[in-house]
Every structure is written in structure tokens, then in C-alpha cells.
C-alpha atoms as a PDB file:
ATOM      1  CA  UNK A   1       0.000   0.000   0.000  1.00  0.00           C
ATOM      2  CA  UNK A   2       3.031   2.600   0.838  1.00  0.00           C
ATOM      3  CA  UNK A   3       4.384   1.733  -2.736  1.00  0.00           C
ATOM      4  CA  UNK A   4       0.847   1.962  -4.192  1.00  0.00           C
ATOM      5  CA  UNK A   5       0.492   5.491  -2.312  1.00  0.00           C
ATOM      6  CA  UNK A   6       4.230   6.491  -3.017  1.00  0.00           C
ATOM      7  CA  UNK A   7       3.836   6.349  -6.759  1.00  0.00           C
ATOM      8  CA  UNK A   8       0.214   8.295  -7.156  1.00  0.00           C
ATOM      9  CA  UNK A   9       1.648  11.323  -4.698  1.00  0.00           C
ATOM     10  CA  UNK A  10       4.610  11.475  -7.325  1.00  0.00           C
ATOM     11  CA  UNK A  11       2.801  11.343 -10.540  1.00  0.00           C
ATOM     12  CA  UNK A  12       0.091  13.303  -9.098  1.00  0.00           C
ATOM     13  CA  UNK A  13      -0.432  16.550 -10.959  1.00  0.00           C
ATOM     14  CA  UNK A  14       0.125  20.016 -10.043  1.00  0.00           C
ATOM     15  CA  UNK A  15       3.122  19.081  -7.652  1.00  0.00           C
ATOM     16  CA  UNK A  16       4.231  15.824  -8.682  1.00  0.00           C
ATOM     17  CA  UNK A  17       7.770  15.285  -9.212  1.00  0.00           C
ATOM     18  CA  UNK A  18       8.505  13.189 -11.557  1.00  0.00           C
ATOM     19  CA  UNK A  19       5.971  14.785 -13.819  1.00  0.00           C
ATOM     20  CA  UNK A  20       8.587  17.564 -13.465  1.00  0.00           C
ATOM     21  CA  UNK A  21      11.718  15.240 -13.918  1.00  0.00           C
ATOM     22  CA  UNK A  22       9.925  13.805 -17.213  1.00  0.00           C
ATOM     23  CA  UNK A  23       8.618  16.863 -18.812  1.00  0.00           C
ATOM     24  CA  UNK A  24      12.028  17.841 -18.407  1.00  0.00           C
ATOM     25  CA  UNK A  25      14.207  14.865 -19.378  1.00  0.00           C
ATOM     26  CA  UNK A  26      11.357  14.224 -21.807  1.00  0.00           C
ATOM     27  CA  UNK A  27      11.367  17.892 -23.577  1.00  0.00           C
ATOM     28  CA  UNK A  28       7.553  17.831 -22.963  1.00  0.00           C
ATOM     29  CA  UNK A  29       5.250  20.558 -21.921  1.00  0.00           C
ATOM     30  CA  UNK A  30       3.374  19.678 -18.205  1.00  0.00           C
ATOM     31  CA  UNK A  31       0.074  20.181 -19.497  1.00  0.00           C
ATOM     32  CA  UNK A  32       0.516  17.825 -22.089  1.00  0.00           C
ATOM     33  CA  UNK A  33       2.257  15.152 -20.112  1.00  0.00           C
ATOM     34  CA  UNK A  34      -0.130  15.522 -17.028  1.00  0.00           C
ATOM     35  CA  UNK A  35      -3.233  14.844 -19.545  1.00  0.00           C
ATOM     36  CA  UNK A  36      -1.234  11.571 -20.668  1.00  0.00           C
ATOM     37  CA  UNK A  37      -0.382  10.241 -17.181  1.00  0.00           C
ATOM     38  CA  UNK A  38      -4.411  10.804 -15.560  1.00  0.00           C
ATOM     39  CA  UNK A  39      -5.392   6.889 -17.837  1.00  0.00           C
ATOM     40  CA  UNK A  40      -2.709   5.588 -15.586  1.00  0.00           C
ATOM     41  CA  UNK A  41      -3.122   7.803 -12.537  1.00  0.00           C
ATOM     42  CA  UNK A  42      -6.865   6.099 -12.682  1.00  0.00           C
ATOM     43  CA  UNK A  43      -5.814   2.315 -12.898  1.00  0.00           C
ATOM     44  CA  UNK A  44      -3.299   2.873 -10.079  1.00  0.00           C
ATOM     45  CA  UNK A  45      -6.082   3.823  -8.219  1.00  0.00           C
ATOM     46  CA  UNK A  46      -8.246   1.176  -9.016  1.00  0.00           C
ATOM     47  CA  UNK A  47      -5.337  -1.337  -7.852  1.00  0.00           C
ATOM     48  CA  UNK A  48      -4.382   0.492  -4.279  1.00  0.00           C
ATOM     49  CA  UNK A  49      -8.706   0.231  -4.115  1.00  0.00           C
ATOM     50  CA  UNK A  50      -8.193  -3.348  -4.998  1.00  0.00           C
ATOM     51  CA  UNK A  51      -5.280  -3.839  -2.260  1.00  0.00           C
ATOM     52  CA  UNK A  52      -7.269  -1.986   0.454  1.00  0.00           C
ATOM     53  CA  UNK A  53     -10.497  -3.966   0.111  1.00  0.00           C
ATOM     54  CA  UNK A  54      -9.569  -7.136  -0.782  1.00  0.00           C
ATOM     55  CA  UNK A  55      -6.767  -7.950   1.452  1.00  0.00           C
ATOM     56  CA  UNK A  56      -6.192 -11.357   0.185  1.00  0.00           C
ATOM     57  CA  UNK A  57      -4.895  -9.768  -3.586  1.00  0.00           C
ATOM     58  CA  UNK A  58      -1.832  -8.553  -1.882  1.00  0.00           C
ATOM     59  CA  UNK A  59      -1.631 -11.314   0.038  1.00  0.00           C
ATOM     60  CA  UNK A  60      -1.872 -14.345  -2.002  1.00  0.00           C
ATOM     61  CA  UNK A  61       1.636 -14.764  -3.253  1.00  0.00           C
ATOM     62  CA  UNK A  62       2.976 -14.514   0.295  1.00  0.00           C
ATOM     63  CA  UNK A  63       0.734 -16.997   1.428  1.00  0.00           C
ATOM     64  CA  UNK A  64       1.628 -19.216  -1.021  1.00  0.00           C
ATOM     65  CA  UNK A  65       5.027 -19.395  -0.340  1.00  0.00           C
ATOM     66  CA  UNK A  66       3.921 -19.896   3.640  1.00  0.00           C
ATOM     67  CA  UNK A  67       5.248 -16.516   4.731  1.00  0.00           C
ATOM     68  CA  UNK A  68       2.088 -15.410   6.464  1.00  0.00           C
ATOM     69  CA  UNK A  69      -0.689 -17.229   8.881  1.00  0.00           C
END
């Protein structure tokens, strides 16, 4: 969930980051870039909604392997 929450704050427009760091690197104007990202700003969102409700999608793999209870 930190991970999940990590990577929406930093792609996040007005403020986030590495929106800066690509527009940059890129040679792209914000606007344009921030319009690109919001498709995938929306399924991360979807899949940290997924991870809070359904605890057993982020915990299945563990499991598996018998790290958890």
C-alpha cells in the first residue's frame, strides 16, 4: 500500500515530481504530459482500491510461499 500510495503522490499533478523530472528529461510541456499520465493515474487507483479492500490480492503470493498465517 506505501508503494501503491508512493507512486500516485509522485505522478500526481500540479506538484508531482517526476511529472517535473519527465517533462524535463522528456522535452515535454506539463500540461501535455499531465493529460497523458491521468489513464494511468486512474488504474493505479483502481489497484491500491483493490489492495485496500480485498486484502487477500496482496496477500496471495505470500501466502503461497507460507510466509504469512
Amino acid at each position: 500500500m506505501l508503494v501503491l500510495n508512493l507512486t500516485i503522490g509522485m505522478i500526481t499533478p500540479p506538484v508531482g515530481p517526476v511529472l517535473f523530472v519527465i517533462a524535463t528529461v522528456g522535452q515535454l510541456k506539463i500540461e501535455r504530459l499531465s493529460k497523458a499520465v491521468l489513464p494511468l493515474l486512474l488504474a493505479e487507483l483502481v489497484v491500491l482500491l483493490l489492495v485496500i479492500l480485498v486484502p487477500s490480492v496482496s496477500t496471495f503470493i505470500p501466502n503461497l510461499f507460507g510466509f504469512a498465517n
